[in-house]
PDB file of N, CA and C in Angstrom:
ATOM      1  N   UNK A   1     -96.787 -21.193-195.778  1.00  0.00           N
ATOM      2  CA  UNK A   1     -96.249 -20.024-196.456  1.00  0.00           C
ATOM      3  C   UNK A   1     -95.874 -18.976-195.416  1.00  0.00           C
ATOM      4  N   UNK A   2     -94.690 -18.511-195.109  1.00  0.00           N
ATOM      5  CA  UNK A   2     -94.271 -17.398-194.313  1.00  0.00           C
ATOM      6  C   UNK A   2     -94.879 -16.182-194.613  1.00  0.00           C
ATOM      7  N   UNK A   3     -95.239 -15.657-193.344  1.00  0.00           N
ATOM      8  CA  UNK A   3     -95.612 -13.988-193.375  1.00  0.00           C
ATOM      9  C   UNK A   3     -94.896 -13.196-194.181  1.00  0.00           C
ATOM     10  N   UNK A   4     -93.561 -13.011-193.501  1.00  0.00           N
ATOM     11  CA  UNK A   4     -92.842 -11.906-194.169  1.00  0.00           C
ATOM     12  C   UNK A   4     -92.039 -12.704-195.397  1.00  0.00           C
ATOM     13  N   UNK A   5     -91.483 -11.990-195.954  1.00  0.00           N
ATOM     14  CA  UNK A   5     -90.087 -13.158-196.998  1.00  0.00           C
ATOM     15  C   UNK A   5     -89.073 -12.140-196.662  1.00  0.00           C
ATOM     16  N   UNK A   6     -87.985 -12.838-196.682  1.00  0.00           N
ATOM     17  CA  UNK A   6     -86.601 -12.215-196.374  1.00  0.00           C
ATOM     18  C   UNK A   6     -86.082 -11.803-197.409  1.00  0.00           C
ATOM     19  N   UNK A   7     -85.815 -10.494-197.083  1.00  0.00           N
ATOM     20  CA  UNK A   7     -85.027  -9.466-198.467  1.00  0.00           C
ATOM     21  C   UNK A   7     -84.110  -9.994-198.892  1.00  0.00           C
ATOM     22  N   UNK A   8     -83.717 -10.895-199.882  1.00  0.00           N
ATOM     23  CA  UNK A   8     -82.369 -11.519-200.078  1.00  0.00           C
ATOM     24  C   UNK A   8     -81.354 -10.090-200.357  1.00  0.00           C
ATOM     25  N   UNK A   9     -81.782  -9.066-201.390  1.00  0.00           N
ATOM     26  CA  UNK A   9     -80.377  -8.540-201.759  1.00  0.00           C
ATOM     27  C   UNK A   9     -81.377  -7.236-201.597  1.00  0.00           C
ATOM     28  N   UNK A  10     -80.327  -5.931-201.581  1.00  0.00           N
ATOM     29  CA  UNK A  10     -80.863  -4.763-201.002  1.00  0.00           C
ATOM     30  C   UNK A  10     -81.013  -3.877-202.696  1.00  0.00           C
ATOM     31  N   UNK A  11     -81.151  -2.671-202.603  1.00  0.00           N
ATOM     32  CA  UNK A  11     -81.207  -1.815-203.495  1.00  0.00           C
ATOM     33  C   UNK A  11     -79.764  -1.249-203.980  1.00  0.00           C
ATOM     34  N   UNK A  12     -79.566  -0.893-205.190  1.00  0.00           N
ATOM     35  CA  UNK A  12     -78.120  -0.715-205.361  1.00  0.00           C
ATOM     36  C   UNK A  12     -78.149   0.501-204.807  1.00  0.00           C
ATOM     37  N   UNK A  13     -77.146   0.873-204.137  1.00  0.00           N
ATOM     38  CA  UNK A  13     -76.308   2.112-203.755  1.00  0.00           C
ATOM     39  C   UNK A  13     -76.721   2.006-202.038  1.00  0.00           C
ATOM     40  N   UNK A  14     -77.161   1.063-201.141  1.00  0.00           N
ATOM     41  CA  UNK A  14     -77.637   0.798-200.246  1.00  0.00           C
ATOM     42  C   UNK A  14     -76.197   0.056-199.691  1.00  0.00           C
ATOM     43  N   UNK A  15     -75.767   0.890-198.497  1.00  0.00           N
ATOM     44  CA  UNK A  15     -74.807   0.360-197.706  1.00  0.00           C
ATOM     45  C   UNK A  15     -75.178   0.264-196.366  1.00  0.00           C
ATOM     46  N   UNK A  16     -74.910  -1.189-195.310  1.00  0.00           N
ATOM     47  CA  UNK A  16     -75.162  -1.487-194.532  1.00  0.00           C
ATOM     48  C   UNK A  16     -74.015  -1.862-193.742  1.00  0.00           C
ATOM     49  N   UNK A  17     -73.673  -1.919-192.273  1.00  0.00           N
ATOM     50  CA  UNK A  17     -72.086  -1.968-191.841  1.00  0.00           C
ATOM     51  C   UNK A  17     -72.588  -3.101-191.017  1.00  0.00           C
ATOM     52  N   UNK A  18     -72.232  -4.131-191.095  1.00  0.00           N
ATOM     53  CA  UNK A  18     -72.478  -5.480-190.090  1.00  0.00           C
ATOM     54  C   UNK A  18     -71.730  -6.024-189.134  1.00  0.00           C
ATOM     55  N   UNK A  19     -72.594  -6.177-187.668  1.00  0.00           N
ATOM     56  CA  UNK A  19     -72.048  -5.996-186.446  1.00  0.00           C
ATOM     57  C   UNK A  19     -71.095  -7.422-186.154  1.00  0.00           C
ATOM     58  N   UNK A  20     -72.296  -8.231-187.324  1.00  0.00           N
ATOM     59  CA  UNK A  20     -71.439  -9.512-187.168  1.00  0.00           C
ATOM     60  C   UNK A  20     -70.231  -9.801-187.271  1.00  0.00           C
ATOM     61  N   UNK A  21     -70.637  -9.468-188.715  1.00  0.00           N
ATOM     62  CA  UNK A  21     -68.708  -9.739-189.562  1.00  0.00           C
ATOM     63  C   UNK A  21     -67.865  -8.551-189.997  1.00  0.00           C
ATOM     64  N   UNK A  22     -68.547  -7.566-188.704  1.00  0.00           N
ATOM     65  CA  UNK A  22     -67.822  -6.511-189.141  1.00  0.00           C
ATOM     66  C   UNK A  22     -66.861  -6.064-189.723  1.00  0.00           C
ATOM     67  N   UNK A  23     -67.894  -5.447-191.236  1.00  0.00           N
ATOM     68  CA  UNK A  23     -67.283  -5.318-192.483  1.00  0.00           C
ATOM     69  C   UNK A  23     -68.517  -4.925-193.011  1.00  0.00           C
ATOM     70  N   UNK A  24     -68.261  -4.272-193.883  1.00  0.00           N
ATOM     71  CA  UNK A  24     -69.414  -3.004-195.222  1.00  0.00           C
ATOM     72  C   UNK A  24     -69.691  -3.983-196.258  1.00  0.00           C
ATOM     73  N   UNK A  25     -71.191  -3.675-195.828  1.00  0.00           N
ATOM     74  CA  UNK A  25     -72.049  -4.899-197.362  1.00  0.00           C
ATOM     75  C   UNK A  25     -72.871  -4.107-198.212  1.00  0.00           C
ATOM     76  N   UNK A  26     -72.804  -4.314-199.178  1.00  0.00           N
ATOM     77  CA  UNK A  26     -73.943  -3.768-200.310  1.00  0.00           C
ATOM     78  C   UNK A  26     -74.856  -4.645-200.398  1.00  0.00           C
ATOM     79  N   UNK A  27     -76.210  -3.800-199.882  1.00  0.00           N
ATOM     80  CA  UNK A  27     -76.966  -4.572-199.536  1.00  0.00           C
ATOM     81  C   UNK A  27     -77.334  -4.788-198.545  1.00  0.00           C
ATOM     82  N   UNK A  28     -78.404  -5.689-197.801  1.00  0.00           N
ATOM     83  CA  UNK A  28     -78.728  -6.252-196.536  1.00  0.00           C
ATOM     84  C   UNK A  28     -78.204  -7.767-196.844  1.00  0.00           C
ATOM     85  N   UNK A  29     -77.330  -8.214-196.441  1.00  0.00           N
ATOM     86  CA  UNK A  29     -76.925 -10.020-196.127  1.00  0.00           C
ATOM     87  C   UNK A  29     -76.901 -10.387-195.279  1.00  0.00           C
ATOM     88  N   UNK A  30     -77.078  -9.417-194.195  1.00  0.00           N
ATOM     89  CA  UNK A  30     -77.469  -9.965-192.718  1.00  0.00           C
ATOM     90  C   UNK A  30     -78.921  -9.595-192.110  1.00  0.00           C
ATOM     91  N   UNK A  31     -79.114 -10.678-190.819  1.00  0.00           N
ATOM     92  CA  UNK A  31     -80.108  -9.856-190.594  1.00  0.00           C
ATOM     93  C   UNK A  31     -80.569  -8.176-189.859  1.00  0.00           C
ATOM     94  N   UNK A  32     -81.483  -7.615-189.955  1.00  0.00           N
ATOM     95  CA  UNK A  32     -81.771  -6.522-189.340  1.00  0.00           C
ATOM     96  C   UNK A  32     -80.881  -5.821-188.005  1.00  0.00           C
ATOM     97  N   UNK A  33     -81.139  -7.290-187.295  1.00  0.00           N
ATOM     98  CA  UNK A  33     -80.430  -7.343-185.748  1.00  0.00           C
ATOM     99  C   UNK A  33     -78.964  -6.766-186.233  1.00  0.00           C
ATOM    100  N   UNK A  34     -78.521  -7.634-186.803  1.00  0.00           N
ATOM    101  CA  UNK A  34     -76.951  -7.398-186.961  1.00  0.00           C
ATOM    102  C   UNK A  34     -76.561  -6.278-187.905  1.00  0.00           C
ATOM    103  N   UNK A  35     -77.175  -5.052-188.188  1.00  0.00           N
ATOM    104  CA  UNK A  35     -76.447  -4.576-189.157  1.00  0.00           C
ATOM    105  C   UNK A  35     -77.349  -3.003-188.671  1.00  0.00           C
ATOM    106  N   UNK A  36     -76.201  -2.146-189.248  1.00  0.00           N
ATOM    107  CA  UNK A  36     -76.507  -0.454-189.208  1.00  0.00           C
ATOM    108  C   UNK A  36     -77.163  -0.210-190.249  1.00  0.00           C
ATOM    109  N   UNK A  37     -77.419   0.750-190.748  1.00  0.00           N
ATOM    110  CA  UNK A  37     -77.660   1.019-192.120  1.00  0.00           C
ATOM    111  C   UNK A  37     -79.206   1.130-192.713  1.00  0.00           C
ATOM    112  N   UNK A  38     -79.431   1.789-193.874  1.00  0.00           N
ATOM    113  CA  UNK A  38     -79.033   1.737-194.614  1.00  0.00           C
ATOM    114  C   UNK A  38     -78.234   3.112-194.651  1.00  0.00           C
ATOM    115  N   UNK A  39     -76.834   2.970-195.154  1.00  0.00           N
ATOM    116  CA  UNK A  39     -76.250   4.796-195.588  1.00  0.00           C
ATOM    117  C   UNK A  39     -75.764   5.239-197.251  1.00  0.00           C
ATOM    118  N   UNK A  40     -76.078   6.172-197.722  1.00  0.00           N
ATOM    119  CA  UNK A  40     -76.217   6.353-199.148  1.00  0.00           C
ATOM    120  C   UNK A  40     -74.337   6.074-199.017  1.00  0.00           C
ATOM    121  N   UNK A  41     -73.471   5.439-198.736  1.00  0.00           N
ATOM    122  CA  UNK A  41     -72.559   5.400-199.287  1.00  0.00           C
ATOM    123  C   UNK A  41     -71.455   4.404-199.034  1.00  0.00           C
ATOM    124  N   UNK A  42     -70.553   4.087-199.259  1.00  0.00           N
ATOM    125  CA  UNK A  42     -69.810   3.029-198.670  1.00  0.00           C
ATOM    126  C   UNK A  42     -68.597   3.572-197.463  1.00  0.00           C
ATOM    127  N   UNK A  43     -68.162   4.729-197.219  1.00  0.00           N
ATOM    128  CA  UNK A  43     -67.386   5.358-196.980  1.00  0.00           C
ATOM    129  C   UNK A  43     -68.174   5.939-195.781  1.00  0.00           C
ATOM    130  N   UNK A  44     -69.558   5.996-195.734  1.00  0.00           N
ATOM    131  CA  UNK A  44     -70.699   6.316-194.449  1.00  0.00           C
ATOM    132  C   UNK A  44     -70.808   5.284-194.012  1.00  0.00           C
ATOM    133  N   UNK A  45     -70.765   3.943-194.208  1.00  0.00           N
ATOM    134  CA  UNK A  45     -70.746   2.929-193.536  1.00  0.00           C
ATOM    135  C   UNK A  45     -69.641   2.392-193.309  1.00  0.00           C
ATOM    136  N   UNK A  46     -68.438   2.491-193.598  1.00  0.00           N
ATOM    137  CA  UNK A  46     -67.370   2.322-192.614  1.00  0.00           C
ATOM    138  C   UNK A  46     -66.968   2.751-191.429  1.00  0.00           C
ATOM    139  N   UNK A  47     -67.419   3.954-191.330  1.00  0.00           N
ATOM    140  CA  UNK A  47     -67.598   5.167-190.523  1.00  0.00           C
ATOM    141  C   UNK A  47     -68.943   4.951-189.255  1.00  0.00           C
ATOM    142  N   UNK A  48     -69.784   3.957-189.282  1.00  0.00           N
ATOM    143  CA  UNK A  48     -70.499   3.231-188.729  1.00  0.00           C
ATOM    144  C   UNK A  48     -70.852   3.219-187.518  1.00  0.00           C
ATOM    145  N   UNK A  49     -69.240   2.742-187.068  1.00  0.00           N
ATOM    146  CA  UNK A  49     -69.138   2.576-185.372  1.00  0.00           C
ATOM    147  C   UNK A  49     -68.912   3.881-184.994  1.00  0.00           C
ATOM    148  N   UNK A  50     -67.983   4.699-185.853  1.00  0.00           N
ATOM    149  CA  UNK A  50     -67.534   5.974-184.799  1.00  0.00           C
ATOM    150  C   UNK A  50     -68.619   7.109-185.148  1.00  0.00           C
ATOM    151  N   UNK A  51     -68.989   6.837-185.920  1.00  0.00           N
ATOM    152  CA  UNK A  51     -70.780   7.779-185.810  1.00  0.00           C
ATOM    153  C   UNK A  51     -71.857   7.297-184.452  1.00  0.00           C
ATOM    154  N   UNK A  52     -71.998   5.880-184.312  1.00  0.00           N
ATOM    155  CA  UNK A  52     -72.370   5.331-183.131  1.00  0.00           C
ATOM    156  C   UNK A  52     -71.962   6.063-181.959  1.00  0.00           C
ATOM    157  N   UNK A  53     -70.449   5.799-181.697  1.00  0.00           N
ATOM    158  CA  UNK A  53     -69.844   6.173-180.849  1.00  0.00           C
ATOM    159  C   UNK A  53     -69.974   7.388-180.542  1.00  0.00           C
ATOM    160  N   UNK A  54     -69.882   8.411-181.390  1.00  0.00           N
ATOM    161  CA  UNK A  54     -70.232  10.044-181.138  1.00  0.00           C
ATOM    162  C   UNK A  54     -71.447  10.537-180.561  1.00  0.00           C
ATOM    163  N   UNK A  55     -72.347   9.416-181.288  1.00  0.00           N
ATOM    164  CA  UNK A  55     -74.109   9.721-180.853  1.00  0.00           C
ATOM    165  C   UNK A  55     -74.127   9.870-179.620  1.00  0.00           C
ATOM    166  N   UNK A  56     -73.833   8.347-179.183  1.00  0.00           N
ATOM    167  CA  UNK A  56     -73.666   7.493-177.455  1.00  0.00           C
ATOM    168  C   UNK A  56     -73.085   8.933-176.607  1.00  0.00           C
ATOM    169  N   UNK A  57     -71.800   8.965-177.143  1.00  0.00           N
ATOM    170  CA  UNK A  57     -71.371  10.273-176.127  1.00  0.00           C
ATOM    171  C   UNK A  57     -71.959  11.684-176.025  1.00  0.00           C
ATOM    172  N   UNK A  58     -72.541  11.977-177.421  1.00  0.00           N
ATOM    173  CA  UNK A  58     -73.732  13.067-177.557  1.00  0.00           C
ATOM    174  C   UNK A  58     -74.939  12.740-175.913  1.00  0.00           C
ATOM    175  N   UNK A  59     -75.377  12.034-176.674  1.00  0.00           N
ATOM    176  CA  UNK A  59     -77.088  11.875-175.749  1.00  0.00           C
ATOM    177  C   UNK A  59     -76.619  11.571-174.605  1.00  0.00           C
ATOM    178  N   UNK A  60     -75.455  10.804-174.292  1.00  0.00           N
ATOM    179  CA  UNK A  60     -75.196  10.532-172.421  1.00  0.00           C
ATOM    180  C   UNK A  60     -74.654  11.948-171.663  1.00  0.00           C
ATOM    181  N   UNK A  61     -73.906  12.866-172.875  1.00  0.00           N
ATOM    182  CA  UNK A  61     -73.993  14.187-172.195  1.00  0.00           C
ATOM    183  C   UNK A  61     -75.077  15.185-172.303  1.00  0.00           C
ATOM    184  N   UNK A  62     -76.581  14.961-172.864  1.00  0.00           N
ATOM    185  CA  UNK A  62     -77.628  16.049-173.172  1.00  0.00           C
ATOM    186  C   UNK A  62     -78.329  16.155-171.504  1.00  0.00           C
ATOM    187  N   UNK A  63     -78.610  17.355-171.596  1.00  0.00           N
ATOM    188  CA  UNK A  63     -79.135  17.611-170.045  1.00  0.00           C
ATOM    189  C   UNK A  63     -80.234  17.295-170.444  1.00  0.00           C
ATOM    190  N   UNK A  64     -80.943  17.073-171.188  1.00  0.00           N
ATOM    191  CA  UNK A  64     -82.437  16.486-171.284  1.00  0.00           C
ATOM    192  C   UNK A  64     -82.563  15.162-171.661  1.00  0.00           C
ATOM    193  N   UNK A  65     -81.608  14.644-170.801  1.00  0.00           N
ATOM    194  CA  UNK A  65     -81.847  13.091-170.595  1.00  0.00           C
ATOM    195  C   UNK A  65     -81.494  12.742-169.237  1.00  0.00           C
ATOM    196  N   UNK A  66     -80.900  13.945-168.757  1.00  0.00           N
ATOM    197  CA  UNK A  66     -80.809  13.816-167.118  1.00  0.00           C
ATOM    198  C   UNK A  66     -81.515  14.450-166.420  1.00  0.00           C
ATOM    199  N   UNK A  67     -82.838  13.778-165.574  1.00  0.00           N
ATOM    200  CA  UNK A  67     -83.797  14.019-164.792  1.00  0.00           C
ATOM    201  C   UNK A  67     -83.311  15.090-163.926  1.00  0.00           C
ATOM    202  N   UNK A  68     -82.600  14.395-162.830  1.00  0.00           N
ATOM    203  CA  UNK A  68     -81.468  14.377-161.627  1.00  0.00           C
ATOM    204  C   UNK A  68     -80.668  15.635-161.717  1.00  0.00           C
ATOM    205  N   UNK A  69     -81.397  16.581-161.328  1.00  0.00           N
ATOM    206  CA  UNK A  69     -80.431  17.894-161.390  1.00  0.00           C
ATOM    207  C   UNK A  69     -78.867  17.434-160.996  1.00  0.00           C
ATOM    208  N   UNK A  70     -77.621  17.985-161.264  1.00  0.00           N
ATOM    209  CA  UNK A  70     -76.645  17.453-160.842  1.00  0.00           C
ATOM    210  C   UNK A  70     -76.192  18.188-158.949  1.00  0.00           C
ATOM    211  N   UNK A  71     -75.603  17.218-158.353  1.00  0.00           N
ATOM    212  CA  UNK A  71     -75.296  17.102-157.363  1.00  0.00           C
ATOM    213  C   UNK A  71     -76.603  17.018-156.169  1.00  0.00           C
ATOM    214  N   UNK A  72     -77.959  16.141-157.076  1.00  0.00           N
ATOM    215  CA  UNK A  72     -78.712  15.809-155.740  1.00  0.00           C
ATOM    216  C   UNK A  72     -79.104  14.403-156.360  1.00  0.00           C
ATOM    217  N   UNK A  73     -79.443  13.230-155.171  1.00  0.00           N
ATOM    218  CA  UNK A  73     -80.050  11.719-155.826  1.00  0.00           C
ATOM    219  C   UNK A  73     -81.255  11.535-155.725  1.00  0.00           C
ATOM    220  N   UNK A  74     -81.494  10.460-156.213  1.00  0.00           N
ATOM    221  CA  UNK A  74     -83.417  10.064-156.537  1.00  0.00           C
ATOM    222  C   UNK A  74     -83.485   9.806-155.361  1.00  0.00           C
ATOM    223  N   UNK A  75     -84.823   9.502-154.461  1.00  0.00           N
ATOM    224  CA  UNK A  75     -84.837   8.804-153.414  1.00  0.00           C
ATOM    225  C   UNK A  75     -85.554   7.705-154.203  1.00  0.00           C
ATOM    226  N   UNK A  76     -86.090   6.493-153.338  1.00  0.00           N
ATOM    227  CA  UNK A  76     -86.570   5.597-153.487  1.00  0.00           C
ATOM    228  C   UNK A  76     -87.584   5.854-153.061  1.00  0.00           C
TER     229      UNK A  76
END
Protein backbone atom coordinates (compact mmCIF):
# COMPACT_ATOMS: atom_id res chain seq x y z
CA UNK A 1 0.00 0.00 0.00
CA UNK A 2 1.65 3.44 -0.93
CA UNK A 3 2.38 6.18 1.57
CA UNK A 4 1.09 9.03 -0.12
CA UNK A 5 -1.88 8.55 -2.97
CA UNK A 6 -1.73 10.81 -5.85
CA UNK A 7 -4.24 13.65 -6.10
CA UNK A 8 -5.91 12.56 -9.25
CA UNK A 9 -8.08 15.82 -9.82
CA UNK A 10 -7.66 19.19 -7.95
CA UNK A 11 -10.38 21.43 -6.34
CA UNK A 12 -12.67 23.36 -8.64
CA UNK A 13 -11.55 26.85 -9.31
CA UNK A 14 -7.81 25.61 -8.81
CA UNK A 15 -5.56 26.61 -11.73
CA UNK A 16 -2.19 25.21 -12.31
CA UNK A 17 0.19 26.29 -15.49
CA UNK A 18 2.31 23.16 -16.60
CA UNK A 19 5.92 23.33 -17.41
CA UNK A 20 5.49 20.25 -19.29
CA UNK A 21 2.86 20.75 -21.75
CA UNK A 22 2.86 24.10 -21.34
CA UNK A 23 -0.62 24.95 -21.17
CA UNK A 24 -3.34 25.90 -18.15
CA UNK A 25 -4.98 22.88 -16.33
CA UNK A 26 -7.81 22.81 -13.97
CA UNK A 27 -6.64 21.04 -11.55
CA UNK A 28 -3.32 19.23 -10.76
CA UNK A 29 -2.73 16.51 -13.91
CA UNK A 30 0.69 16.81 -13.59
CA UNK A 31 3.06 16.20 -11.25
CA UNK A 32 4.15 18.79 -8.50
CA UNK A 33 7.64 19.02 -10.27
CA UNK A 34 6.08 20.13 -13.42
CA UNK A 35 3.57 22.61 -12.65
CA UNK A 36 3.11 26.36 -10.99
CA UNK A 37 0.21 26.88 -9.19
CA UNK A 38 -2.18 26.69 -7.50
CA UNK A 39 -3.75 30.41 -8.81
CA UNK A 40 -7.43 31.38 -8.02
CA UNK A 41 -7.86 31.87 -11.75
CA UNK A 42 -7.31 30.82 -15.23
CA UNK A 43 -6.13 34.10 -16.66
CA UNK A 44 -3.37 34.06 -13.39
CA UNK A 45 -2.12 31.06 -14.72
CA UNK A 46 -1.51 31.90 -18.11
CA UNK A 47 0.30 34.70 -16.93
CA UNK A 48 2.58 32.07 -15.12
CA UNK A 49 5.82 32.43 -16.82
CA UNK A 50 5.88 36.23 -17.02
CA UNK A 51 5.04 36.52 -13.27
CA UNK A 52 8.11 34.03 -12.92
CA UNK A 53 10.01 36.06 -15.05
CA UNK A 54 9.38 39.42 -13.17
CA UNK A 55 10.11 37.70 -9.75
CA UNK A 56 13.64 36.28 -11.23
CA UNK A 57 14.44 39.87 -12.34
CA UNK A 58 12.99 41.34 -9.00
CA UNK A 59 15.26 39.22 -6.48
CA UNK A 60 18.48 39.15 -8.94
CA UNK A 61 18.22 42.99 -8.64
CA UNK A 62 17.45 43.19 -4.52
CA UNK A 63 20.55 44.47 -2.71
CA UNK A 64 19.79 42.02 -0.04
CA UNK A 65 20.75 39.23 -1.94
CA UNK A 66 24.00 40.75 -2.82
CA UNK A 67 26.60 40.11 -0.14
CA UNK A 68 29.45 41.74 -2.33
CA UNK A 69 29.22 45.39 -1.93
CA UNK A 70 29.40 46.49 -5.62
CA UNK A 71 32.74 47.14 -7.20
CA UNK A 72 34.84 44.88 -4.66
CA UNK A 73 35.30 40.61 -5.01
CA UNK A 74 35.12 37.73 -2.52
CA UNK A 75 38.49 36.46 -1.89
CA UNK A 76 38.92 32.85 -1.53
Amino acid sequence: MPLFKKRVTGKPGEWFYCLEHKKVEEGPDCPGKDRFGPYASREEAQHAMDTARERNLQWENDPKWHDTPTGTQEED
